[in-house]
PDB file of N, CA and C in Angstrom:
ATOM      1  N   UNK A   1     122.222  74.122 153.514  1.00  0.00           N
ATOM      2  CA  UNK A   1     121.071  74.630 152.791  1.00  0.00           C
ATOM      3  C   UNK A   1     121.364  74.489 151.291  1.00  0.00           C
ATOM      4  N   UNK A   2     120.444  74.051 150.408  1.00  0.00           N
ATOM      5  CA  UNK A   2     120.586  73.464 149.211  1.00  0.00           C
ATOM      6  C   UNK A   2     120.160  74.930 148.598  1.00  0.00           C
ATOM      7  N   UNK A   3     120.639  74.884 147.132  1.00  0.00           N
ATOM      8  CA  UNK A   3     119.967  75.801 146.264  1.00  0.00           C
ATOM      9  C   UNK A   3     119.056  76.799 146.360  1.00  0.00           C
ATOM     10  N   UNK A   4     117.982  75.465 146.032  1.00  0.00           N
ATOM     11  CA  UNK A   4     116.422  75.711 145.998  1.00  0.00           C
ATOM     12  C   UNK A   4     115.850  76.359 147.260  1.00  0.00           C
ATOM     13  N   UNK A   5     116.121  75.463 148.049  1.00  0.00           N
ATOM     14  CA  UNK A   5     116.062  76.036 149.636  1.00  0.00           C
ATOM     15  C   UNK A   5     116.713  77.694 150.150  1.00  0.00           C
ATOM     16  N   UNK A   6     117.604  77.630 149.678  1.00  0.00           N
ATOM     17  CA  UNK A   6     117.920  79.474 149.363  1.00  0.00           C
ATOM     18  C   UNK A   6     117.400  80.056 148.967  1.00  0.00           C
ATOM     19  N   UNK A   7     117.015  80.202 147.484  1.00  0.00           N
ATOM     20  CA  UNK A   7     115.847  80.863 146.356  1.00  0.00           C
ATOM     21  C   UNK A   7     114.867  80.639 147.210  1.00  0.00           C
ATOM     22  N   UNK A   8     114.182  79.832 147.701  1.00  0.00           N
ATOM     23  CA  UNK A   8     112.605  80.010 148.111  1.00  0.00           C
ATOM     24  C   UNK A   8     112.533  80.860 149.989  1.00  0.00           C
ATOM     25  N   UNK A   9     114.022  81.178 150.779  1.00  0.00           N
ATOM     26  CA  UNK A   9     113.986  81.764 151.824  1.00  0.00           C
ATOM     27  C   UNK A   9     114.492  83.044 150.985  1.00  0.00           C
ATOM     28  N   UNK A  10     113.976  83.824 149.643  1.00  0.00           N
ATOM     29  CA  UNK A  10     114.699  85.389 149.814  1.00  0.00           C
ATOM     30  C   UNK A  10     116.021  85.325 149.820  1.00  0.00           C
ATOM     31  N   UNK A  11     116.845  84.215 149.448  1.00  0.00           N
ATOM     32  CA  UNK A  11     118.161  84.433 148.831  1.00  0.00           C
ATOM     33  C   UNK A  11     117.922  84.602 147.538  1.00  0.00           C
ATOM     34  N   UNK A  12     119.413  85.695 147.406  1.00  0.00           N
ATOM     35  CA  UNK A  12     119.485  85.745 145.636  1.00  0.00           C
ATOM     36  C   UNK A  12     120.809  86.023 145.404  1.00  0.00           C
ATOM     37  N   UNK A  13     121.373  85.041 143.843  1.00  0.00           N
ATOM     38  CA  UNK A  13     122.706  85.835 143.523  1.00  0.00           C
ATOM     39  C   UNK A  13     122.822  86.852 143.572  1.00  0.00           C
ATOM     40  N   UNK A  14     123.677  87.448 144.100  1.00  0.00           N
ATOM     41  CA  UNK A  14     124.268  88.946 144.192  1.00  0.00           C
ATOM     42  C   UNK A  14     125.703  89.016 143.607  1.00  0.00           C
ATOM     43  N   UNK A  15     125.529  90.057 143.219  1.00  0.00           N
ATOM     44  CA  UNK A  15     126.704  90.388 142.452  1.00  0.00           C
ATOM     45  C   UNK A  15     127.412  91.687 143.035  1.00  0.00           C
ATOM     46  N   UNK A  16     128.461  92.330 143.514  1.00  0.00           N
ATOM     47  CA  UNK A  16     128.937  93.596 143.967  1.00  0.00           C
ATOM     48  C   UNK A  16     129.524  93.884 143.320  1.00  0.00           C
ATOM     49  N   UNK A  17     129.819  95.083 142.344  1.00  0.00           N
ATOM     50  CA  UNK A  17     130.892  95.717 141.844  1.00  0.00           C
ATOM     51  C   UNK A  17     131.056  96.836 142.827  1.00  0.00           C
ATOM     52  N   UNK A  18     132.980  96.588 143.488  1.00  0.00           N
ATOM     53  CA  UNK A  18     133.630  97.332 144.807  1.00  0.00           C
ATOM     54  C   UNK A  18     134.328  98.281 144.286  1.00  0.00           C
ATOM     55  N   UNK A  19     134.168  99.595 144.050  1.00  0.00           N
ATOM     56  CA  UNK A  19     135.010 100.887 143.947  1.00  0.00           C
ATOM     57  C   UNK A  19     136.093 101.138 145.221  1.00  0.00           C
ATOM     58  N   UNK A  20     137.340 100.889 145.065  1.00  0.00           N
ATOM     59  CA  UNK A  20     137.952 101.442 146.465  1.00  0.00           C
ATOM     60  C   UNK A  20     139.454 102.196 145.872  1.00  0.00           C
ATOM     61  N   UNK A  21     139.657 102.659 146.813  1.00  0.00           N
ATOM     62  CA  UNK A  21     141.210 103.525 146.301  1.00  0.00           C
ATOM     63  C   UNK A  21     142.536 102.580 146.612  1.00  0.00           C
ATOM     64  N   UNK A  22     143.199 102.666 145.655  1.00  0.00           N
ATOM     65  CA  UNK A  22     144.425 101.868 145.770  1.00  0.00           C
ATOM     66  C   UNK A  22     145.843 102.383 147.028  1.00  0.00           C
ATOM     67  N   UNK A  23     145.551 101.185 147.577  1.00  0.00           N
ATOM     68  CA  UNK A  23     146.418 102.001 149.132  1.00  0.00           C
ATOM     69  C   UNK A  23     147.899 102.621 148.968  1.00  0.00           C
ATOM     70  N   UNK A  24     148.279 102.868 147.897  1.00  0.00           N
ATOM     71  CA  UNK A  24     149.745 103.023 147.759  1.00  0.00           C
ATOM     72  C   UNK A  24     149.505 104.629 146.650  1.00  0.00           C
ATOM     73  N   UNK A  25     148.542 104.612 146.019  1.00  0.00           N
ATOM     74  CA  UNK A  25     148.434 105.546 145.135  1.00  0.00           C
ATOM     75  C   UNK A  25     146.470 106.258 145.040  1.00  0.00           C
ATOM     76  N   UNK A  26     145.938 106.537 146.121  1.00  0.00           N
ATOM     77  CA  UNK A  26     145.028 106.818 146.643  1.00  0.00           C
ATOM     78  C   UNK A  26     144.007 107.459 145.546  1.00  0.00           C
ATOM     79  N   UNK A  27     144.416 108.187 144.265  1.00  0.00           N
ATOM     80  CA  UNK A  27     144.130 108.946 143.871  1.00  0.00           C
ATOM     81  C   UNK A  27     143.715 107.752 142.409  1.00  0.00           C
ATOM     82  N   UNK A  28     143.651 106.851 142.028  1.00  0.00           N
ATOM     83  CA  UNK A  28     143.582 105.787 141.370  1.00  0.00           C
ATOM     84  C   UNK A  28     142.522 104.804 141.969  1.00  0.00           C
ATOM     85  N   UNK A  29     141.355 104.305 141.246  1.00  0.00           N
ATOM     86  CA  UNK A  29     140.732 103.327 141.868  1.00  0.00           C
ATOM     87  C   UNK A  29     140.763 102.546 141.004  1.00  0.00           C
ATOM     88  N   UNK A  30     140.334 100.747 142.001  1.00  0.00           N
ATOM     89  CA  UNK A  30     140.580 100.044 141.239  1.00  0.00           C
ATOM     90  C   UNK A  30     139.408  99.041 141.428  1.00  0.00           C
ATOM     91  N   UNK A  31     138.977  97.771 140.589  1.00  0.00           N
ATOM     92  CA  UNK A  31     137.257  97.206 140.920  1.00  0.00           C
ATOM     93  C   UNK A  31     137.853  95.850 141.502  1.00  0.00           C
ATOM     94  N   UNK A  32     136.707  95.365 142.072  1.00  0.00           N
ATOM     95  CA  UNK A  32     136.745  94.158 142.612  1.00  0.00           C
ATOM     96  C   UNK A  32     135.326  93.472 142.691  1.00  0.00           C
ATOM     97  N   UNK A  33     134.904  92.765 142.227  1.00  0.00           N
ATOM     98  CA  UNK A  33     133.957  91.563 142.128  1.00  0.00           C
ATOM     99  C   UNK A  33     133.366  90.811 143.051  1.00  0.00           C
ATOM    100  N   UNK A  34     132.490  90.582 143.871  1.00  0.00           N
ATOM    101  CA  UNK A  34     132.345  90.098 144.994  1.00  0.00           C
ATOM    102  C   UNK A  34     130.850  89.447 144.311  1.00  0.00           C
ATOM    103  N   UNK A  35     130.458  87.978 144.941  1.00  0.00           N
ATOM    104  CA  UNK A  35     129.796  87.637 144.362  1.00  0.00           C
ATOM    105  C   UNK A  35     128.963  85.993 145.481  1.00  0.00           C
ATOM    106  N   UNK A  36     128.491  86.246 145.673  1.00  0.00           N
ATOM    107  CA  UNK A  36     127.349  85.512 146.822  1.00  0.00           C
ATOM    108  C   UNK A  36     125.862  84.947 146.752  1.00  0.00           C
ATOM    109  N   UNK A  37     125.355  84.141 147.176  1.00  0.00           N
ATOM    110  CA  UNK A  37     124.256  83.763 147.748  1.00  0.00           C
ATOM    111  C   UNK A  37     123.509  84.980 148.806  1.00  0.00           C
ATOM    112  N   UNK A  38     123.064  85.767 148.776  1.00  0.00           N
ATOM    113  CA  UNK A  38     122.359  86.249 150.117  1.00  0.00           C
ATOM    114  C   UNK A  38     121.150  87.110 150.092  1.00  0.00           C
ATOM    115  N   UNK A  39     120.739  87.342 150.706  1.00  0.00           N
ATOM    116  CA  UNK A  39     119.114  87.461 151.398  1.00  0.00           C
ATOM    117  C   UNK A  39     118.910  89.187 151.201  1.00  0.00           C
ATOM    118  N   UNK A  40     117.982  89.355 150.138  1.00  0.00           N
ATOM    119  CA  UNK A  40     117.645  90.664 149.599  1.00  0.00           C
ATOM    120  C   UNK A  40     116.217  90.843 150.904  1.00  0.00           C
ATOM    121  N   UNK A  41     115.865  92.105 151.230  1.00  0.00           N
ATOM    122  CA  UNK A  41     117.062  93.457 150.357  1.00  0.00           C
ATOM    123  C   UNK A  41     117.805  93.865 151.776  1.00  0.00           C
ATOM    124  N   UNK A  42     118.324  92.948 152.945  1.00  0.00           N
ATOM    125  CA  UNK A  42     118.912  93.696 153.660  1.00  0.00           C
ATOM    126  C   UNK A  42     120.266  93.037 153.735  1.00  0.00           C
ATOM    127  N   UNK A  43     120.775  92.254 152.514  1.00  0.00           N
ATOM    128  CA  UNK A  43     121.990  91.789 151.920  1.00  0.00           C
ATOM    129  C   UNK A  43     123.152  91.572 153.643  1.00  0.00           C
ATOM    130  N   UNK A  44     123.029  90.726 154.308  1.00  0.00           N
ATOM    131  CA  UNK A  44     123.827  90.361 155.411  1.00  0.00           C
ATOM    132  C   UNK A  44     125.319  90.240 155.351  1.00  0.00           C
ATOM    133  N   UNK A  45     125.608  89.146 154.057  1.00  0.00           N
ATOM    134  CA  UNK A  45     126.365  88.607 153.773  1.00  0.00           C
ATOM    135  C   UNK A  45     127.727  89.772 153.035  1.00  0.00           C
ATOM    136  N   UNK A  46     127.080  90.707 152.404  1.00  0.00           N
ATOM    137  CA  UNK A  46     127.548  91.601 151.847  1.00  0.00           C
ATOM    138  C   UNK A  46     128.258  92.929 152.489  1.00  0.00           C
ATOM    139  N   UNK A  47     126.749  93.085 153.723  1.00  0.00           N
ATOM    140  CA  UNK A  47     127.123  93.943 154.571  1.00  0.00           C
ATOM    141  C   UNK A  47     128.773  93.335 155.614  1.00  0.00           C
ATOM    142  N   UNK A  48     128.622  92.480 155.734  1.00  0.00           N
ATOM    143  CA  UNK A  48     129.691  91.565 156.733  1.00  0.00           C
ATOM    144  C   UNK A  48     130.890  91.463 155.634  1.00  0.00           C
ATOM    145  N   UNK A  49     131.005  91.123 154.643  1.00  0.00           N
ATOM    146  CA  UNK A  49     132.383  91.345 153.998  1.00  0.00           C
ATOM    147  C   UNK A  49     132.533  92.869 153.744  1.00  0.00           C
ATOM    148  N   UNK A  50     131.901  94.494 153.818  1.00  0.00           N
ATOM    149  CA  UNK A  50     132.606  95.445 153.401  1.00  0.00           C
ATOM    150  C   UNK A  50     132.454  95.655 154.844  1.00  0.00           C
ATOM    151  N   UNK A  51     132.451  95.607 156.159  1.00  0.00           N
ATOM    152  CA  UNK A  51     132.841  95.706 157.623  1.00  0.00           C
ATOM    153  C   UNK A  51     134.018  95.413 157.505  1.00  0.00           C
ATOM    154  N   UNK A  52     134.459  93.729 156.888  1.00  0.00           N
ATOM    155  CA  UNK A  52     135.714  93.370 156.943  1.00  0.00           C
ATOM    156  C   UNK A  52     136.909  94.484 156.061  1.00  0.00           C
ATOM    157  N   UNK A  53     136.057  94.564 154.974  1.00  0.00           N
ATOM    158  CA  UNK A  53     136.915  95.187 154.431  1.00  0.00           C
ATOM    159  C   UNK A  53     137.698  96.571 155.033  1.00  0.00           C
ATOM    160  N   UNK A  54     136.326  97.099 155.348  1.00  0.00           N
ATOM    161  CA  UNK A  54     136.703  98.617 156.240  1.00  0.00           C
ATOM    162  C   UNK A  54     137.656  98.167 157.475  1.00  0.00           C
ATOM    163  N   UNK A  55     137.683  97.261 157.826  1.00  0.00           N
ATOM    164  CA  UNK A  55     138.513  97.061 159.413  1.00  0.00           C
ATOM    165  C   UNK A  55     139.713  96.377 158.667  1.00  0.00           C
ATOM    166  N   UNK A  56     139.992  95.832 158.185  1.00  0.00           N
ATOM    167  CA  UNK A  56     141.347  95.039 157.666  1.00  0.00           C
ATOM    168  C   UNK A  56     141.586  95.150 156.598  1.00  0.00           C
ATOM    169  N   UNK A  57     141.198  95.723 155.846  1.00  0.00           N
ATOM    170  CA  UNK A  57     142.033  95.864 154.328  1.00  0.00           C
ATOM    171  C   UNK A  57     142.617  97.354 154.217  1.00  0.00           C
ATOM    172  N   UNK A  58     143.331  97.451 153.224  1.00  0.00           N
ATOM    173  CA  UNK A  58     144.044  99.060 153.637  1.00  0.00           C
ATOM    174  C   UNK A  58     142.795 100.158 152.478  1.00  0.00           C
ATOM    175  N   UNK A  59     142.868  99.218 151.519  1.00  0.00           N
ATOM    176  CA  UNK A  59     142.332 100.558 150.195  1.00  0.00           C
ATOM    177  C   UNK A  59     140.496 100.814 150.852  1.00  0.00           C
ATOM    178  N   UNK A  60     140.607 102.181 150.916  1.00  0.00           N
ATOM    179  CA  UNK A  60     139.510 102.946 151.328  1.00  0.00           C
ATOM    180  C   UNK A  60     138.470 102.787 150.269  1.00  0.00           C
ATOM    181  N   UNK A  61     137.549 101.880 150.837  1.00  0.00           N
ATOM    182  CA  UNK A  61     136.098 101.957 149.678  1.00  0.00           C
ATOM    183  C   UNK A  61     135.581 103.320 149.233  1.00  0.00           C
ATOM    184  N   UNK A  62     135.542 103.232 148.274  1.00  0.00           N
ATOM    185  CA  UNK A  62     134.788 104.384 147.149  1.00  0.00           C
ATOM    186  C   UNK A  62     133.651 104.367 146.661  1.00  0.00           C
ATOM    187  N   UNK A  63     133.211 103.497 146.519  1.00  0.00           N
ATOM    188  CA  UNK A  63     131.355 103.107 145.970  1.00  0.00           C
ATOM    189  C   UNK A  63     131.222 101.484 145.942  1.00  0.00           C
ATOM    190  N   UNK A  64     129.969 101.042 146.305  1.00  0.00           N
ATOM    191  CA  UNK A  64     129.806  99.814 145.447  1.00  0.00           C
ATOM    192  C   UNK A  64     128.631  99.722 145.018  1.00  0.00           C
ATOM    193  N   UNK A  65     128.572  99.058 143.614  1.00  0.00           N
ATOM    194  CA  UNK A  65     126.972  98.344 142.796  1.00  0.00           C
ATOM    195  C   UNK A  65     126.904  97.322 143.236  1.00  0.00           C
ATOM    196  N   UNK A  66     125.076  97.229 143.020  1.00  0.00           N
ATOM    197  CA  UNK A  66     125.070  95.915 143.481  1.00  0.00           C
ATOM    198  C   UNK A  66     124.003  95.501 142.843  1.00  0.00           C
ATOM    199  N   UNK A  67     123.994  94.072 141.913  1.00  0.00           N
ATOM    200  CA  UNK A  67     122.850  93.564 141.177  1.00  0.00           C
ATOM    201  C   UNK A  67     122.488  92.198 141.803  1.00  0.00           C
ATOM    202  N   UNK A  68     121.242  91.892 141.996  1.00  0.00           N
ATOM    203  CA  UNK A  68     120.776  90.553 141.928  1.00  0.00           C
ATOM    204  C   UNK A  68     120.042  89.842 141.024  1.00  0.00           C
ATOM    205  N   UNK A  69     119.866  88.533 141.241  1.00  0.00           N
ATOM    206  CA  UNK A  69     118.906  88.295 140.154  1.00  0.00           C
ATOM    207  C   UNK A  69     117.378  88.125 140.878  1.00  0.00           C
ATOM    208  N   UNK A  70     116.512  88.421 140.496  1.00  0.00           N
ATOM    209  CA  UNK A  70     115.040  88.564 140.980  1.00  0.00           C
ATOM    210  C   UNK A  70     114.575  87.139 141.015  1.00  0.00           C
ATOM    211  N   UNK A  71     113.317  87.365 141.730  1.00  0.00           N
ATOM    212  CA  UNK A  71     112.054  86.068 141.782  1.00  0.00           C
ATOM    213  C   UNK A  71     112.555  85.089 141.760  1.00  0.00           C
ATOM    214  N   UNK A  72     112.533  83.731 141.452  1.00  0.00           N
ATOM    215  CA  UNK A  72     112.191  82.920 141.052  1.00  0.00           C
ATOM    216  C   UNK A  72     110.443  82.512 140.553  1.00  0.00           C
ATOM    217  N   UNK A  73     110.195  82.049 139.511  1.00  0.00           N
ATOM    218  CA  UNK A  73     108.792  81.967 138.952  1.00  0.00           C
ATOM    219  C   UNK A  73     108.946  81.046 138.138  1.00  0.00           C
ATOM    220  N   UNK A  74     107.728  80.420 137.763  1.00  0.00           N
ATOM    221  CA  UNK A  74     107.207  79.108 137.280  1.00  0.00           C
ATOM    222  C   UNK A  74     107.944  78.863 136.438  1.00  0.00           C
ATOM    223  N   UNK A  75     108.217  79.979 135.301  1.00  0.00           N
ATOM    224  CA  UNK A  75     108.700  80.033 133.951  1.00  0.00           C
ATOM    225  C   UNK A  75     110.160  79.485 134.137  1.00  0.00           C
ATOM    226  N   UNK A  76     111.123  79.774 135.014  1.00  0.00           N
ATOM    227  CA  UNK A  76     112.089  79.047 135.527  1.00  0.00           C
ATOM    228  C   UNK A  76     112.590  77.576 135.869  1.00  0.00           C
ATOM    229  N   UNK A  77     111.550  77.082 135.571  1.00  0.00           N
ATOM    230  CA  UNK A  77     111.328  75.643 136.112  1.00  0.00           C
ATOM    231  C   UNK A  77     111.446  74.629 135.716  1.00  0.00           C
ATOM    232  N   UNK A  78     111.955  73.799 134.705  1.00  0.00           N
ATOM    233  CA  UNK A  78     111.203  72.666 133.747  1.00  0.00           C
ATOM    234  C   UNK A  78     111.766  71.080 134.210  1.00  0.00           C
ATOM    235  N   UNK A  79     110.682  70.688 133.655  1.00  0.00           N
ATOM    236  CA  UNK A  79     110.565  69.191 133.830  1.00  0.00           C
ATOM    237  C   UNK A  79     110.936  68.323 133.288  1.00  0.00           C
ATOM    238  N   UNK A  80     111.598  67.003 133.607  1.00  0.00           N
ATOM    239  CA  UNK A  80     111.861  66.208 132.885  1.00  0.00           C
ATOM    240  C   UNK A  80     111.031  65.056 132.357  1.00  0.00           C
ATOM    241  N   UNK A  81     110.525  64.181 131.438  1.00  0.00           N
ATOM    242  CA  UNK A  81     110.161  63.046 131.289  1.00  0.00           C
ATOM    243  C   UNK A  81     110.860  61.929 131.373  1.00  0.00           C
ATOM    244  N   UNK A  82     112.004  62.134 130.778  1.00  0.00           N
ATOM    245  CA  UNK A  82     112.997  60.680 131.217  1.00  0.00           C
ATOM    246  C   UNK A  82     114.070  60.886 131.933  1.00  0.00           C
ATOM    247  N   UNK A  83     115.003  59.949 132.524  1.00  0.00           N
ATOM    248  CA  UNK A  83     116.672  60.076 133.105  1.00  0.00           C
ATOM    249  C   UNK A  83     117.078  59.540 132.413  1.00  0.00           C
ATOM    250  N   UNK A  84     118.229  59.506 131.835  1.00  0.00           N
ATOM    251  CA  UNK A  84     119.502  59.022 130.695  1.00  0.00           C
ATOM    252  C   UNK A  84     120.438  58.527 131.443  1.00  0.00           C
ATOM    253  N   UNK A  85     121.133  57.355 131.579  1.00  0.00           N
ATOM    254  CA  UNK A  85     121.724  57.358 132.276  1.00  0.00           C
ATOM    255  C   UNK A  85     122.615  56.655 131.027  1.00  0.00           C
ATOM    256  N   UNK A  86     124.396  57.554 131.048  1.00  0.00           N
ATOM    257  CA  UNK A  86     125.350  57.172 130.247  1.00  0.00           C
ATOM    258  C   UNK A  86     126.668  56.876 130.675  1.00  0.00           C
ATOM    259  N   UNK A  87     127.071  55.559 130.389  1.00  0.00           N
ATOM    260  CA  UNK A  87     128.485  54.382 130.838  1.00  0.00           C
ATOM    261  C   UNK A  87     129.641  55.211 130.455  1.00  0.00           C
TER     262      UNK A  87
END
């Protein structure tokens, strides 16, 4: 699946900022970045990596944010008149 073809099925960059506790010193948290293609607003892709996380990683999640980028719309779009092509 190409790009475009994502954006126009209800995919969107997503972005996660992961709050979890550091497995050795519990009382300390630390962030982690997680960052995807996936399908708002019941985020699949997202949901399936903090499962993983909860089953195989040790540090106990603490919160996560989560931003996407919206729409796609016309204004997004532009056109070219020529191709350049350079040796």
């Amino acid at each position: 699946m190409d790009d475009l073809e994502s954006l126009l099925e209800d995919y969107r960059l997503t972005t996660a900022e992961i709050f979890y506790h550091l497995p050795d010193h519990p009382d300390l948290l630390q962030t982690y970045v997680w960052q995807s293609l996936d399908r708002v607003p019941d985020f699949p892709k997202l949901n399936q990596f903090l499962d993983f996380w909860e089953n195989q990683l040790d540090g106990k999640l603490h919160s996560v944010r989560v931003a996407y980028v919206g729409e796609v719309e016309a204004s997004d779009w532009q056109y070219s008149n020529c191709i350049l092509t350079v040796h």
